[in-house]
N, C-alpha and C. Protein backbone atom coordinates (compact mmCIF):
# COMPACT_ATOMS: atom_id res chain seq x y z
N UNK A 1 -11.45 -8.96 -2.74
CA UNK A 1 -10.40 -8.14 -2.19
C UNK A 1 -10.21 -8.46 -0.71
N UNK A 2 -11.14 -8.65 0.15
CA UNK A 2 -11.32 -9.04 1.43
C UNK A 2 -10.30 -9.98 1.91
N UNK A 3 -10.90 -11.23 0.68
CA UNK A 3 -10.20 -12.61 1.14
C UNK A 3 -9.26 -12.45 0.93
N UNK A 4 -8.06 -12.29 -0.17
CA UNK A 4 -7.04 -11.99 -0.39
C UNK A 4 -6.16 -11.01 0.68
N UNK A 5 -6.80 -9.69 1.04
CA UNK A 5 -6.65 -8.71 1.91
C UNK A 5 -6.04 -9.70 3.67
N UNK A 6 -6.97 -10.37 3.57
CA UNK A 6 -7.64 -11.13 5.06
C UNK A 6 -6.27 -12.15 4.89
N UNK A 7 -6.36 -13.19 3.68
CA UNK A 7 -5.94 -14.70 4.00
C UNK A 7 -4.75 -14.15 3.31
N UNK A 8 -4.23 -13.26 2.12
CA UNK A 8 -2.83 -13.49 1.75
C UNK A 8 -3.65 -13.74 -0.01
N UNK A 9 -2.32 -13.81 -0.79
CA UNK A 9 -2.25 -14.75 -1.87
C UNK A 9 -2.84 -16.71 -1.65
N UNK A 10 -1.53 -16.55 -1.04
CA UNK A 10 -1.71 -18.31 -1.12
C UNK A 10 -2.89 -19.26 -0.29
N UNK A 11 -2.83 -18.25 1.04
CA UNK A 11 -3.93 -18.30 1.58
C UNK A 11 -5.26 -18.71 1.29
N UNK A 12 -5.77 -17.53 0.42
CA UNK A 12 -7.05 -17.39 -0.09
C UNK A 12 -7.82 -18.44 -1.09
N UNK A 13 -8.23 -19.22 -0.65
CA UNK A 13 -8.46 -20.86 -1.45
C UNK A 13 -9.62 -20.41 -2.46
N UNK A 14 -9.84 -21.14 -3.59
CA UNK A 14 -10.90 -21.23 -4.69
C UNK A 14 -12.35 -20.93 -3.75
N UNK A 15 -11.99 -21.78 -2.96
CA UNK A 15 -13.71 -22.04 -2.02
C UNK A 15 -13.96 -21.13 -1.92
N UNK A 16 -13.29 -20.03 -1.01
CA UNK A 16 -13.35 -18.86 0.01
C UNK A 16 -13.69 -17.77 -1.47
N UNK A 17 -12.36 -18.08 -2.06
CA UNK A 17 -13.21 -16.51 -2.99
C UNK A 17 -14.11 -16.92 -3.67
N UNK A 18 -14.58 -17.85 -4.23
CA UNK A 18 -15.98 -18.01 -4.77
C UNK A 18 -16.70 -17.77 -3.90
N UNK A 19 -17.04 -18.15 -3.01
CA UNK A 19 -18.07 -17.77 -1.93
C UNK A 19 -18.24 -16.25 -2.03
N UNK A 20 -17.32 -15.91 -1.22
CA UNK A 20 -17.00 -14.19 -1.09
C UNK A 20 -17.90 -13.50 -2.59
N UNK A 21 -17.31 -14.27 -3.56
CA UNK A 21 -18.08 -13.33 -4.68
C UNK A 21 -19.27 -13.72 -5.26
N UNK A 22 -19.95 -15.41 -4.30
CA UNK A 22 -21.10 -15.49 -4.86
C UNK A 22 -21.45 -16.45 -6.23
N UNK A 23 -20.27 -16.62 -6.36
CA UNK A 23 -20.13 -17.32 -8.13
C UNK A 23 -19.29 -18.79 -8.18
N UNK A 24 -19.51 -19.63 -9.01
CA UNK A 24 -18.97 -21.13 -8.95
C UNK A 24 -17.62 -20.72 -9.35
N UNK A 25 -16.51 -21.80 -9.88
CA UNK A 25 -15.14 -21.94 -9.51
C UNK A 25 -15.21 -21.53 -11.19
N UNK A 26 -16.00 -22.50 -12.56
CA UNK A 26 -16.51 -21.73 -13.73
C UNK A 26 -16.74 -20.84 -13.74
N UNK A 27 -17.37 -19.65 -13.30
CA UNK A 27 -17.70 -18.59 -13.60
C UNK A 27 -16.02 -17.95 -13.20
N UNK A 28 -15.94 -17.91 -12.26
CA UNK A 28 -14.60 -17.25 -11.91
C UNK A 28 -13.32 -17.51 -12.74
N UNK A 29 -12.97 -18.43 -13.22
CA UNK A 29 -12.53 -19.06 -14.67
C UNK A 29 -12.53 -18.19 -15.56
N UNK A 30 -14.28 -18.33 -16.06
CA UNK A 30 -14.52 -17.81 -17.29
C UNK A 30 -14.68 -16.07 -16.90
N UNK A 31 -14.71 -15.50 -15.59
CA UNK A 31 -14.67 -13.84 -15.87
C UNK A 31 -12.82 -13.68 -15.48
N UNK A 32 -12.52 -14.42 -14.85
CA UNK A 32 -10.91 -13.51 -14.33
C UNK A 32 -9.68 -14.60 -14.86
N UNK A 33 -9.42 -15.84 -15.79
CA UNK A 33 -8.75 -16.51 -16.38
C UNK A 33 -8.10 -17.45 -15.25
N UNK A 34 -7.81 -16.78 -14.13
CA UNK A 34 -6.92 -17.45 -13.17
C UNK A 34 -6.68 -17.13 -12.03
N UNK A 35 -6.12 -17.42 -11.03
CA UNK A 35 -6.56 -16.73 -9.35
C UNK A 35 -5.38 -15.55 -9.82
N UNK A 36 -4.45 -15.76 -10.46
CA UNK A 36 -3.51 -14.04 -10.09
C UNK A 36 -4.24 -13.36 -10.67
N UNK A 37 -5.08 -13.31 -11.69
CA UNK A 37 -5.55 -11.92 -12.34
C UNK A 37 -6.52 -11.71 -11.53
N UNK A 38 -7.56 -12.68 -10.98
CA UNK A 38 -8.06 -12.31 -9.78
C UNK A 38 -7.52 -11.39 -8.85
N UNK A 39 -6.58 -11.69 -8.10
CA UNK A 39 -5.83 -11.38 -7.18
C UNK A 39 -5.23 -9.32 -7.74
N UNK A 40 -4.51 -9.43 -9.24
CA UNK A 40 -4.38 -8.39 -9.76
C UNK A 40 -5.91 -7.55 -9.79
N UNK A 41 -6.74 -7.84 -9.88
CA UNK A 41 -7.84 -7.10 -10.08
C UNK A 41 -8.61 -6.68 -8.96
N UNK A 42 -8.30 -7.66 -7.80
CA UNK A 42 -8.10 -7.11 -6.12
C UNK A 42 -7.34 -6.05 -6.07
N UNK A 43 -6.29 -6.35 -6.50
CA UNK A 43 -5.16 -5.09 -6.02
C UNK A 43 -5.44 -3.76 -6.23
N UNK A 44 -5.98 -4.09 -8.02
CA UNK A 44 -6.75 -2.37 -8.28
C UNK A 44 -8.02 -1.84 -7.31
N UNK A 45 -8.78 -2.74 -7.16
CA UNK A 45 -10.07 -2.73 -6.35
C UNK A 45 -9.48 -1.65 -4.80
N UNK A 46 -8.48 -2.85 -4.04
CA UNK A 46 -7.76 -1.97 -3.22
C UNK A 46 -7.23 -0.72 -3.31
N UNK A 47 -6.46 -0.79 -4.51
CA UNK A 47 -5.78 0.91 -4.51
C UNK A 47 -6.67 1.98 -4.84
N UNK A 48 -7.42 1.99 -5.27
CA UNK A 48 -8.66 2.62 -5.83
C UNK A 48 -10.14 2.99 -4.15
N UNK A 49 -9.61 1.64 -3.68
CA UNK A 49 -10.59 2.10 -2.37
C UNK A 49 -9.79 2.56 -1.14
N UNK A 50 -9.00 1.70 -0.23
CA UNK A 50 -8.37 1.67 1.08
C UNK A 50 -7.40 2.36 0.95
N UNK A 51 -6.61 1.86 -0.54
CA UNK A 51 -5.23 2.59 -0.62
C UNK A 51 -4.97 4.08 -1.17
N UNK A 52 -6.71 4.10 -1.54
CA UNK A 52 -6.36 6.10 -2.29
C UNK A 52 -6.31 7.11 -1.74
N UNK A 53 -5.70 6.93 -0.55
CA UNK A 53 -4.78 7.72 0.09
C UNK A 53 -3.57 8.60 -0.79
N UNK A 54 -3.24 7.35 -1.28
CA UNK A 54 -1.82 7.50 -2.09
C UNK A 54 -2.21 8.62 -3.11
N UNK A 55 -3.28 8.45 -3.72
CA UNK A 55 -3.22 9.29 -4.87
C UNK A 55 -3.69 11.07 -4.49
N UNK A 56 -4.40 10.59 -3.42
CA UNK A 56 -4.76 12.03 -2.59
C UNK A 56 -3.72 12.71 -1.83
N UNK A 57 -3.23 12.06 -1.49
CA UNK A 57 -1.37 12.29 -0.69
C UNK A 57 -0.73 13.15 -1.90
N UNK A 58 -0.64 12.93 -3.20
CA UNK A 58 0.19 12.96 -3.83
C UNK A 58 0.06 14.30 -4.55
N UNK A 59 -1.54 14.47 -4.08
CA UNK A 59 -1.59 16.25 -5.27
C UNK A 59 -2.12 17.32 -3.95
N UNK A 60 -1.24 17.18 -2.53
CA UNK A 60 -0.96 17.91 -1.85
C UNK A 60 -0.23 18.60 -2.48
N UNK A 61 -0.29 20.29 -1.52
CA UNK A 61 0.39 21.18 -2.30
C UNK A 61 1.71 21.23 -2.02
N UNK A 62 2.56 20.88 -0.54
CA UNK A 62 3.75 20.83 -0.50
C UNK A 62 4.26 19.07 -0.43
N UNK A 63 5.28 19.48 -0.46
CA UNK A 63 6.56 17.75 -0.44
C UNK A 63 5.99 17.49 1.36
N UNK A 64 5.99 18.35 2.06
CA UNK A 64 5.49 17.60 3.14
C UNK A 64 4.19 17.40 3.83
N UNK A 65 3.18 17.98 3.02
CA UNK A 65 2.40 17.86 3.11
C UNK A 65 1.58 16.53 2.52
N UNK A 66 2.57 16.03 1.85
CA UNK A 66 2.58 14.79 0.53
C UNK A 66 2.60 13.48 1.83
N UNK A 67 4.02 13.89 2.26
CA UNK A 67 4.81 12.42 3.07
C UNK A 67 3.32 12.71 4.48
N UNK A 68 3.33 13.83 5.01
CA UNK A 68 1.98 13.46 6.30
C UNK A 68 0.61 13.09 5.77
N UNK A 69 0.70 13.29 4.92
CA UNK A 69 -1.55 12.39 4.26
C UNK A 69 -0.88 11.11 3.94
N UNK A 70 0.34 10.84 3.27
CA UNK A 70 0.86 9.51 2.75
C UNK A 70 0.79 8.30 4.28
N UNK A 71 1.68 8.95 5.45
CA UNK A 71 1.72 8.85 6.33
C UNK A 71 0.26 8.40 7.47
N UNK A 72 -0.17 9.44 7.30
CA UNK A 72 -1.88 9.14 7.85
C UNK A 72 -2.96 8.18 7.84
N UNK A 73 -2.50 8.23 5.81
CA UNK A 73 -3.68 7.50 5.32
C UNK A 73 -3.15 6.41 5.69
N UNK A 74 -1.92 5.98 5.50
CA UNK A 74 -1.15 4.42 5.78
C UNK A 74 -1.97 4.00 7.55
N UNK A 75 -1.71 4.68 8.51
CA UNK A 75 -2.12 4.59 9.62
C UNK A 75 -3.75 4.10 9.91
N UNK A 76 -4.37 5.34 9.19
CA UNK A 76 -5.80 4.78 9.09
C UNK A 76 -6.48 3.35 8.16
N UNK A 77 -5.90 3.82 6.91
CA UNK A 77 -6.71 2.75 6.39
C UNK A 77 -5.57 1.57 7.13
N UNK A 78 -4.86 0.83 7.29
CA UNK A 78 -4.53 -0.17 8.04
C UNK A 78 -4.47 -0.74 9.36
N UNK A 79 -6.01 0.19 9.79
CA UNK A 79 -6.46 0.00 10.95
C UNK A 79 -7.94 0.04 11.06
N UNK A 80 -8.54 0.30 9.74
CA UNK A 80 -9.50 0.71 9.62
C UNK A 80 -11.09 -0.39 10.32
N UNK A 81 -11.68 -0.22 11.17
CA UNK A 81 -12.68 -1.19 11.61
C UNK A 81 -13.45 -1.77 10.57
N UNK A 82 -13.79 -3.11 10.85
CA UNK A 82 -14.36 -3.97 9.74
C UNK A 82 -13.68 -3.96 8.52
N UNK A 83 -12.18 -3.71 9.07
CA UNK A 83 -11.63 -3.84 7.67
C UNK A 83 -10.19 -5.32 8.34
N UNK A 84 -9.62 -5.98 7.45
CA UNK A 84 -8.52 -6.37 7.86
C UNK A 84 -7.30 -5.72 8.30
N UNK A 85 -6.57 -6.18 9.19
CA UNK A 85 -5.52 -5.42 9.93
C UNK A 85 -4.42 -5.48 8.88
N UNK A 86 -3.72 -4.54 8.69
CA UNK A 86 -2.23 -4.14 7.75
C UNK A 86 -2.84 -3.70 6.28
N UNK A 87 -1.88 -4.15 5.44
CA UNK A 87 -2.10 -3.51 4.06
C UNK A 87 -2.19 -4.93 2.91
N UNK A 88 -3.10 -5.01 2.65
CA UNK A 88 -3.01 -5.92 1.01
C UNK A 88 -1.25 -6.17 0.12
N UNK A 89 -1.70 -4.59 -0.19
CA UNK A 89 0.01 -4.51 -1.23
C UNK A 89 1.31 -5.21 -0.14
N UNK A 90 1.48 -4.34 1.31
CA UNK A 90 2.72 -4.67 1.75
C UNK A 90 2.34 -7.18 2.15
N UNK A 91 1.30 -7.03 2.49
CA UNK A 91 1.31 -8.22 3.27
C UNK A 91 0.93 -9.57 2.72
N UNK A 92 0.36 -9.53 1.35
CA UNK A 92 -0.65 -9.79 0.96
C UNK A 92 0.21 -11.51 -0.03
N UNK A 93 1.67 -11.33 -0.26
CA UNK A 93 2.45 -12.14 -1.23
C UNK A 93 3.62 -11.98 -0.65
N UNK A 94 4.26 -11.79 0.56
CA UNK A 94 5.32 -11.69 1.14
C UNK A 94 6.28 -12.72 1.23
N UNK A 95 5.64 -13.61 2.17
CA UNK A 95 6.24 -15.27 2.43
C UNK A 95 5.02 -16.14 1.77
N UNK A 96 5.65 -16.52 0.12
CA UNK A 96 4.92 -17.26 0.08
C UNK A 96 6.17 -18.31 -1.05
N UNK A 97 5.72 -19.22 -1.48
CA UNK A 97 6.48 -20.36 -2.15
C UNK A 97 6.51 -19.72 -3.39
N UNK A 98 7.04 -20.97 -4.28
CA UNK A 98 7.01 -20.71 -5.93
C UNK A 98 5.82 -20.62 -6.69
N UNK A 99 4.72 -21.36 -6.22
CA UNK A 99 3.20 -21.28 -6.75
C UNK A 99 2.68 -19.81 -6.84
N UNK A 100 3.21 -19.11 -5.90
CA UNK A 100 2.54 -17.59 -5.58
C UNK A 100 3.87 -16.55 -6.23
N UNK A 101 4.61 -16.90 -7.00
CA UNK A 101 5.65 -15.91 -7.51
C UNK A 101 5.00 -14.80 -8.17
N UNK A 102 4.35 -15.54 -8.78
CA UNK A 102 3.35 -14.21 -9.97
C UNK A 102 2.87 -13.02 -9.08
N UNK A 103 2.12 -13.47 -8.44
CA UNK A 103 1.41 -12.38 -6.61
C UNK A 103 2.37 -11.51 -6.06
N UNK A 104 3.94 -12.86 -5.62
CA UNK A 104 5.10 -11.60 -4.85
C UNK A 104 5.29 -10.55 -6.44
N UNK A 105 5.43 -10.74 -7.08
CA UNK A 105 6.04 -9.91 -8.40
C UNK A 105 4.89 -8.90 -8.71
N UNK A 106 3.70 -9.27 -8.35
CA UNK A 106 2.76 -7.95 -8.62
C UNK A 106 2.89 -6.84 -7.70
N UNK A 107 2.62 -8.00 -6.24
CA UNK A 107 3.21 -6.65 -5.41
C UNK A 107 4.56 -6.06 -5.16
N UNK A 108 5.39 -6.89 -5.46
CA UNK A 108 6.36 -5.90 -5.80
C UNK A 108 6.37 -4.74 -6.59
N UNK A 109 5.68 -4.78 -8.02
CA UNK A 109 5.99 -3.71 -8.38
C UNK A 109 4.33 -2.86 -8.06
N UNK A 110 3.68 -3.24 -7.55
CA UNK A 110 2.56 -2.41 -6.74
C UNK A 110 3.22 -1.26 -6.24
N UNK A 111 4.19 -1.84 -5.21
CA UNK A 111 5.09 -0.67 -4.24
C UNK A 111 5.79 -0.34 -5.11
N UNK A 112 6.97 -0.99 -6.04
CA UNK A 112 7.53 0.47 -6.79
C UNK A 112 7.09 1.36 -7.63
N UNK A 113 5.49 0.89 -7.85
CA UNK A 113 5.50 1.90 -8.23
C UNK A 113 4.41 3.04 -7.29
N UNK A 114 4.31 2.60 -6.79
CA UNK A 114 3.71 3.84 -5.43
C UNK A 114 4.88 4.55 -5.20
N UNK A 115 5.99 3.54 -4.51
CA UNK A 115 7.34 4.40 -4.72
C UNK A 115 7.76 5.43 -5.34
N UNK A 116 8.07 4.96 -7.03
CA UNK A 116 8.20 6.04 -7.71
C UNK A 116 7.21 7.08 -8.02
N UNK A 117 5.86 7.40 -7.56
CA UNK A 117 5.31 8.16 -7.69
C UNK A 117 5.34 8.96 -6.79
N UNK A 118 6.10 8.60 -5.29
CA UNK A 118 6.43 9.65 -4.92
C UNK A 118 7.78 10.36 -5.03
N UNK A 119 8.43 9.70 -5.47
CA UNK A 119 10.03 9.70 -6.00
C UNK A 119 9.92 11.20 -7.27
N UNK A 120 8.76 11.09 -8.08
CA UNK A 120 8.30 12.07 -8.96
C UNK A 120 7.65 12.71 -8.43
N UNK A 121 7.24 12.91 -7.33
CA UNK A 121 6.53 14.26 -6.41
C UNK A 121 7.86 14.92 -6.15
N UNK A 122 8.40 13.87 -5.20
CA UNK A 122 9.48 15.01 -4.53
C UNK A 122 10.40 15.23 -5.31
N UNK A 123 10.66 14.95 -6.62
CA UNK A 123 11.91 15.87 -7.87
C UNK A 123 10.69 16.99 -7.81
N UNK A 124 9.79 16.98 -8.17
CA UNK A 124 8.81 18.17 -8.70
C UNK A 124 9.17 19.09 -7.27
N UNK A 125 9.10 18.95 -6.35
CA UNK A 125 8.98 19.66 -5.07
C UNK A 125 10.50 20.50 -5.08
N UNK A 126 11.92 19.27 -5.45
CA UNK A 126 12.87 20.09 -5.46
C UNK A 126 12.85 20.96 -6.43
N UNK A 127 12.52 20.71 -7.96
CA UNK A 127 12.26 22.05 -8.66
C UNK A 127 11.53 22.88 -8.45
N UNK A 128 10.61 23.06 -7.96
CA UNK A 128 9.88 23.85 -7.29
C UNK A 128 10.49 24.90 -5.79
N UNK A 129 11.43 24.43 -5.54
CA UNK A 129 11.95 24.79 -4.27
C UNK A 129 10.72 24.40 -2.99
N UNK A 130 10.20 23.41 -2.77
CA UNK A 130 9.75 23.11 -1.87
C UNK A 130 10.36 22.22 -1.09
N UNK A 131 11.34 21.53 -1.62
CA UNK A 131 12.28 21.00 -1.15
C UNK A 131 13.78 21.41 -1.42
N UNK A 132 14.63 21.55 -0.54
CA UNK A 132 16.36 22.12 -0.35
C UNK A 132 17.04 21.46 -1.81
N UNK A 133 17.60 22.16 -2.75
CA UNK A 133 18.22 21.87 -4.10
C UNK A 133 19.16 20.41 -3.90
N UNK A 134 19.86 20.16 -2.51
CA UNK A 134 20.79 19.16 -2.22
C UNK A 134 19.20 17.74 -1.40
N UNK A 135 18.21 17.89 -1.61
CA UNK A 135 17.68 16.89 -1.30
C UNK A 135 17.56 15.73 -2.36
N UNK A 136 17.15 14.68 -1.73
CA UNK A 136 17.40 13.15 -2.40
C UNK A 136 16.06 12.79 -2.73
N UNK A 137 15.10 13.28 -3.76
CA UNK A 137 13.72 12.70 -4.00
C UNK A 137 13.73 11.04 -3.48
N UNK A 138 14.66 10.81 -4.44
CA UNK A 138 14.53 9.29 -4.50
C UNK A 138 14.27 8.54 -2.94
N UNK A 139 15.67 9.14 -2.32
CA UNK A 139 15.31 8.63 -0.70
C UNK A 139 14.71 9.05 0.12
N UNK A 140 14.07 10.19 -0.04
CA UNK A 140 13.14 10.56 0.75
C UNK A 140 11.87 10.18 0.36
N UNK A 141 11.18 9.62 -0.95
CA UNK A 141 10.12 8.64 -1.39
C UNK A 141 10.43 7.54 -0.32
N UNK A 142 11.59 6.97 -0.68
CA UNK A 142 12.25 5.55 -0.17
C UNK A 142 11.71 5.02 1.45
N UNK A 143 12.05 6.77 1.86
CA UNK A 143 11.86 6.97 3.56
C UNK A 143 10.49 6.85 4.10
N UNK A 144 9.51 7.75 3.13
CA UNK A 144 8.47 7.29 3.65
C UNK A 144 7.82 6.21 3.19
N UNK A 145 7.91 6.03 1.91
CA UNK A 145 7.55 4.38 1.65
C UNK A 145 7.82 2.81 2.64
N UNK A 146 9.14 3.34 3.06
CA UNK A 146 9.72 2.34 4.04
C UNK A 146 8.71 2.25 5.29
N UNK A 147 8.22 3.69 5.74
CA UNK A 147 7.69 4.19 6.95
C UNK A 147 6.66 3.53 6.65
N UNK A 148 5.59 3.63 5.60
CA UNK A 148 4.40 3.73 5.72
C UNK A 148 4.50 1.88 5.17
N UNK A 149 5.61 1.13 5.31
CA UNK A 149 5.21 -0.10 5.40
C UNK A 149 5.19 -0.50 6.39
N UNK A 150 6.20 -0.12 8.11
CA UNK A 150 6.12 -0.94 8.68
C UNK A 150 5.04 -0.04 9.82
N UNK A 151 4.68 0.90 9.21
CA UNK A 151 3.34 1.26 10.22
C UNK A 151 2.06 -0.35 9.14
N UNK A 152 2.26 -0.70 8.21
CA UNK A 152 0.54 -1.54 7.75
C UNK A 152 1.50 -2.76 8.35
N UNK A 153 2.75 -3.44 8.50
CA UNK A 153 3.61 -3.99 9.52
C UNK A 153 3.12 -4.22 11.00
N UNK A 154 2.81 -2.94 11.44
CA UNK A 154 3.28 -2.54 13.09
C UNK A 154 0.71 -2.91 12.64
N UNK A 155 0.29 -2.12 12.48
CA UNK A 155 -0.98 -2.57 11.99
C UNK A 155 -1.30 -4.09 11.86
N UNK A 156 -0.65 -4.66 11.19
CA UNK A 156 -1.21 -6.11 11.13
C UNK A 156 -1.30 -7.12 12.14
N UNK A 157 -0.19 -6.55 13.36
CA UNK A 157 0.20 -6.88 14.57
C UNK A 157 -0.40 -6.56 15.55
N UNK A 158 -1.63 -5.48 15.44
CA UNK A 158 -2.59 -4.91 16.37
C UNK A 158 -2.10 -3.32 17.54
N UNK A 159 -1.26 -2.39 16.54
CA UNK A 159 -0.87 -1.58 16.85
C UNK A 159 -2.62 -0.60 16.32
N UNK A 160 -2.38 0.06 17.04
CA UNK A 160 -3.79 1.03 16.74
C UNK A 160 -3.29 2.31 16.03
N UNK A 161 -5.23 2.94 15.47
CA UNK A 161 -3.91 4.19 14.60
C UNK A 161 -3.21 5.25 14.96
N UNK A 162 -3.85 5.48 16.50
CA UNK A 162 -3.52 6.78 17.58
C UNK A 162 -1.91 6.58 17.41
N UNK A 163 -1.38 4.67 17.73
CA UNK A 163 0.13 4.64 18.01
C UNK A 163 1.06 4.58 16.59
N UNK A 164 0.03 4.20 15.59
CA UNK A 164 0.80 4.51 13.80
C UNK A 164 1.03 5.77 13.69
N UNK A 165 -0.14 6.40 13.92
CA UNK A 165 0.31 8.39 13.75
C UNK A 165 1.48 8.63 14.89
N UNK A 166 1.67 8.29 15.73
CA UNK A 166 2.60 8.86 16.56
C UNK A 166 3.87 8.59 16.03
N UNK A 167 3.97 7.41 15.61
CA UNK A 167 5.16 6.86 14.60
C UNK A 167 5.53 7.76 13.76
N UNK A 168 4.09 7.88 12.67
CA UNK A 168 4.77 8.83 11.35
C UNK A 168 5.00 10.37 11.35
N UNK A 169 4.14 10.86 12.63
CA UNK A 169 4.59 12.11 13.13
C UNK A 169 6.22 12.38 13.76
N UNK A 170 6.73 10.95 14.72
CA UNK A 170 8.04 11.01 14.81
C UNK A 170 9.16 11.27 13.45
N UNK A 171 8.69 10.33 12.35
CA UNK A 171 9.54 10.08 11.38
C UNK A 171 9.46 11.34 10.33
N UNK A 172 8.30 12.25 11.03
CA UNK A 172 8.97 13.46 10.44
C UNK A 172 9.65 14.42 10.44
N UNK A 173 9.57 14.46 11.71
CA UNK A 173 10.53 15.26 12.37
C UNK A 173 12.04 15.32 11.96
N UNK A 174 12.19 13.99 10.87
CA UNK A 174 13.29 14.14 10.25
C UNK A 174 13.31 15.05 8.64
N UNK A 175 12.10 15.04 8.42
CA UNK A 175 12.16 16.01 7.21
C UNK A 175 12.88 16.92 6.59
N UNK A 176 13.09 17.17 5.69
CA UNK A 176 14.28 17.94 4.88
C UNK A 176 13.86 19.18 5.41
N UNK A 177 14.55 20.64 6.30
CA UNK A 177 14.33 21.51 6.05
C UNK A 177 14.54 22.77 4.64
N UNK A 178 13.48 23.27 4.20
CA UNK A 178 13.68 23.66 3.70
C UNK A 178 14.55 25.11 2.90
């Protein structure tokens, strides 16, 4: 998860992740079929560790209480010490060629579907009346999803998390009143 995290998709050479995990280029073969399922099985590794934010964000009790832990956690864990700077999912298969399509296409739908899981918070929130009956789940997922990429963005670049929180505390201030 590191190397991948650290070097990217395309980046991350046979050498490096065998090393990293200790095991010949065969073994890695014969347990993960190929570097994307590798790479896919990073991703869970990640969302499950750095990124479970998201899932803790998500069974907050209000819609905005959802977008500020979503917000936070984005800040912290993509700043986190002894960890790599930015985010795996947003950075990880971005700019890369045709060899790495499989990687951009995982993380793509990595984020939509983080996306839509908050897209299905905040409908629940407008039925709920925690959010105004004329609000836009969809774009207000959209909004902070957008946010909480270019804070692991503004992170990978050596923004610290004191100046990410100040960010996502600004970008709330746009919040739907309720």
């Amino acid at each position: 998860m590191l190397v991948f995290w650290q070097q990217g998709f395309e980046g991350a050479s046979l050498t490096e992740l065998t090393h990293a995990m200790g095991i010949s280029r065969k073994s890695l073969y014969a347990a993960f079929g190929n570097k994307e399922e590798l790479f896919r099985q990073a991703l869970q590794r990640y969302t499950n560790g750095p990124a479970s934010y998201v899932a803790r964000a998500l069974q907050a009790s209000t819609a905005r209480e959802v977008a500020e832990l979503f917000l936070a956690g984005a800040a912290q864990a993509t700043t986190m010490p002894d960890s790599p700077a930015g985010c795996l999912g947003v950075q990880g298969a971005l700019a890369t060629g045709d060899a790495a399509a499989a990687a951009r296409n995982i993380l793509a739908g990595w984020r939509a579907d983080g996306q839509e899981l908050l897209s299905e918070r905040f409908r629940r929130a407008v039925a709920e009346g925690d959010l105004p009956a004329a609000a836009d789940p969809d774009l207000i997922a959209r909004f902070v999803m957008t946010t909480g990429n270019g804070i692991a963005v503004q992170a990978a670049t050596g923004a610290t998390c004191q100046q990410l929180q100040a960010v996502a505390d600004l970008a709330l201030r746009h919040w739907p009143p309720v």
